[in-house]
C-alpha atoms as a PDB file:
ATOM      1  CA  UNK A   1     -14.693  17.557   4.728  1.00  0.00           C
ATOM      2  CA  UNK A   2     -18.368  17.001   4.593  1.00  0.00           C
ATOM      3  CA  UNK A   3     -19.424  13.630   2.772  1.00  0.00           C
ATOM      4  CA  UNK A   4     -22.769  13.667   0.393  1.00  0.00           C
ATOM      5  CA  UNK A   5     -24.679  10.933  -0.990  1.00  0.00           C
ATOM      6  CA  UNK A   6     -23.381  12.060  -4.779  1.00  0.00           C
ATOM      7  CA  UNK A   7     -23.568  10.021  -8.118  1.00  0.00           C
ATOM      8  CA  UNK A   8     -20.991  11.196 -10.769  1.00  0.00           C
ATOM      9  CA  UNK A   9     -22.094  10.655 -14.042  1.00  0.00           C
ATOM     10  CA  UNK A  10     -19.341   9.838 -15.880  1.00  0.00           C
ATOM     11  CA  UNK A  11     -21.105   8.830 -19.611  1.00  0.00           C
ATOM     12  CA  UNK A  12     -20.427  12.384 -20.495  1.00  0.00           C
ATOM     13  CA  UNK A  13     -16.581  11.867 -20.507  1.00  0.00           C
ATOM     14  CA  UNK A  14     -15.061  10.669 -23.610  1.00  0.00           C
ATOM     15  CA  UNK A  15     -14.356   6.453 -23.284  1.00  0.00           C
ATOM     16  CA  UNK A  16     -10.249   6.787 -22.577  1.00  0.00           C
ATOM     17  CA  UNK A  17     -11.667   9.739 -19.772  1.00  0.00           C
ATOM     18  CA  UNK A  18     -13.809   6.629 -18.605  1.00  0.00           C
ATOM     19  CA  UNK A  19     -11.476   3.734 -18.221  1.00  0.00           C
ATOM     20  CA  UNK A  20      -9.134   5.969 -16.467  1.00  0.00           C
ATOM     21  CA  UNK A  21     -11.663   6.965 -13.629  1.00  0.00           C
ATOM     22  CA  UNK A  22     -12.364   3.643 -12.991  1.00  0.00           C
ATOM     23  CA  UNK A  23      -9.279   2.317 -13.030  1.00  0.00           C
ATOM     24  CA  UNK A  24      -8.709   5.195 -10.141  1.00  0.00           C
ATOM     25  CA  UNK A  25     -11.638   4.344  -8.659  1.00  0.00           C
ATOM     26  CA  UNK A  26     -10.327   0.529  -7.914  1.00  0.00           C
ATOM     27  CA  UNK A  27      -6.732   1.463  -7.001  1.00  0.00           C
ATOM     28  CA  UNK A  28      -8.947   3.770  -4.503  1.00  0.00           C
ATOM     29  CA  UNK A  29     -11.106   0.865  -3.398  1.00  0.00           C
ATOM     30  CA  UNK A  30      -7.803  -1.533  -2.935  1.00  0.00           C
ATOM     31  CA  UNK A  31      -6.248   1.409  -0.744  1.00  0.00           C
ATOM     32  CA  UNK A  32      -8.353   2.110   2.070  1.00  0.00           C
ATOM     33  CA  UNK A  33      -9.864  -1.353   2.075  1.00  0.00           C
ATOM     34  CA  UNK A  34      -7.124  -2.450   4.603  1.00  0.00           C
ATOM     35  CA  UNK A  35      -6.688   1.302   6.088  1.00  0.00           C
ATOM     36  CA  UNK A  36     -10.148   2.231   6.689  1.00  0.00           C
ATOM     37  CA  UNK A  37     -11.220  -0.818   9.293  1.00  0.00           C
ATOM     38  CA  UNK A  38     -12.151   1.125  12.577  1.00  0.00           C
ATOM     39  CA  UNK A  39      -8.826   1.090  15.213  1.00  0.00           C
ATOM     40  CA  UNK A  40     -11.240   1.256  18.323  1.00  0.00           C
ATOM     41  CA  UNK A  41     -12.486  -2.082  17.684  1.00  0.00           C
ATOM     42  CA  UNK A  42      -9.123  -4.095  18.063  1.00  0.00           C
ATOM     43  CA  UNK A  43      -9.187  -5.090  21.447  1.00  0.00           C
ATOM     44  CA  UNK A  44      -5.866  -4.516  23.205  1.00  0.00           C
ATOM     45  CA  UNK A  45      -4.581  -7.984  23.097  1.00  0.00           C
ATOM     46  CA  UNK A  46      -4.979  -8.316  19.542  1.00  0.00           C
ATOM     47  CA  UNK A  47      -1.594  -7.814  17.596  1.00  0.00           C
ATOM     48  CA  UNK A  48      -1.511  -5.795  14.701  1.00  0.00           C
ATOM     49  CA  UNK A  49       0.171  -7.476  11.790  1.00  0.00           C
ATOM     50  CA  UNK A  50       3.304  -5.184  12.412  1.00  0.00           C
ATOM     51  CA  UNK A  51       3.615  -6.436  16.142  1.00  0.00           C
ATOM     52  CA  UNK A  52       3.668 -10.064  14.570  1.00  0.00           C
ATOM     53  CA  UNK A  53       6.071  -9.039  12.286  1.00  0.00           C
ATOM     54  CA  UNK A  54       8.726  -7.645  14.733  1.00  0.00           C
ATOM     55  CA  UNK A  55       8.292 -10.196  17.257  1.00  0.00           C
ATOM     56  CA  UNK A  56       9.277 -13.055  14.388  1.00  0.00           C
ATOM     57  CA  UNK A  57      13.172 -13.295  13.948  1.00  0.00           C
ATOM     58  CA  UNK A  58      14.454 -12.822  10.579  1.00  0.00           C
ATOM     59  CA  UNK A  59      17.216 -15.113   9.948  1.00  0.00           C
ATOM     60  CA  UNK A  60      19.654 -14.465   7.073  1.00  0.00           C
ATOM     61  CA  UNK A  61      23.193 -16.598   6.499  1.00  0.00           C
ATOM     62  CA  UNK A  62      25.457 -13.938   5.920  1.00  0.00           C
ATOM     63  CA  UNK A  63      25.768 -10.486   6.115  1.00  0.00           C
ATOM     64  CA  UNK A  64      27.418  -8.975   3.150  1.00  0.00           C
ATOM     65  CA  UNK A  65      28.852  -5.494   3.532  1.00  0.00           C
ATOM     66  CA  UNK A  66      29.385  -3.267   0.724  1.00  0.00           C
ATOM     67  CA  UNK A  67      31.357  -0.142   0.208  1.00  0.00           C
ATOM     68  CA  UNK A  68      29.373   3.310  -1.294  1.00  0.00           C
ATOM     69  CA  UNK A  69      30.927   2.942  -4.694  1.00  0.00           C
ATOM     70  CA  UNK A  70      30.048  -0.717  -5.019  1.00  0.00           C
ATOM     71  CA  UNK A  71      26.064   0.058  -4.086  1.00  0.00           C
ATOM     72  CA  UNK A  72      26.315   2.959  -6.600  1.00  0.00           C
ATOM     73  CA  UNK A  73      27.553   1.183  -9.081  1.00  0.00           C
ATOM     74  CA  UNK A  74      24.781  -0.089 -11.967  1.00  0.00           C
ATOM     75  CA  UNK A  75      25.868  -3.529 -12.361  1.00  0.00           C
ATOM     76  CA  UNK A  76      26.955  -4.813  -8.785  1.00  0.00           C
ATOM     77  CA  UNK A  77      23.087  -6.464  -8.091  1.00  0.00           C
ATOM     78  CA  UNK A  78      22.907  -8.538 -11.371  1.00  0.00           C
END
């Protein structure tokens, strides 16, 4: 897909139309703000956040095992 320096004029839009796009348009901004950093430049003994993440241990007390019918069941989590 070809990018172009475009402007969208969105004043001809009625003001709900408005409030909408922008809304969009942050949820956009927020969304490739952490995606759109350039992989090439991590240098190879850099950890990505993920490789962090596995390497810490996650410690929990107690496993608790539960049968199908319990995990479908609406009230077993409250």
């Amino acid at each position: 897909m070809k990018h172009s320096n475009m402007t969208l004029d969105i004043n001809i839009l009625p003001k709900l139309a408005q409030v909408e796009i922008l809304d969009f348009f942050e949820f956009l901004k927020q969304k490739y703000q952490v995606t759109n950093r350039d992989h090439t430049q991590i240098n190879n003994n850099q950890k990505t956040g993920f490789e962090v993440f596995l390497e810490n241990k996650v410690s929990v007390k107690s496993i608790q095992k539960c049968t199908r019918e319990e995990l479908n069941e609406r009230n077993s989590f409250y």
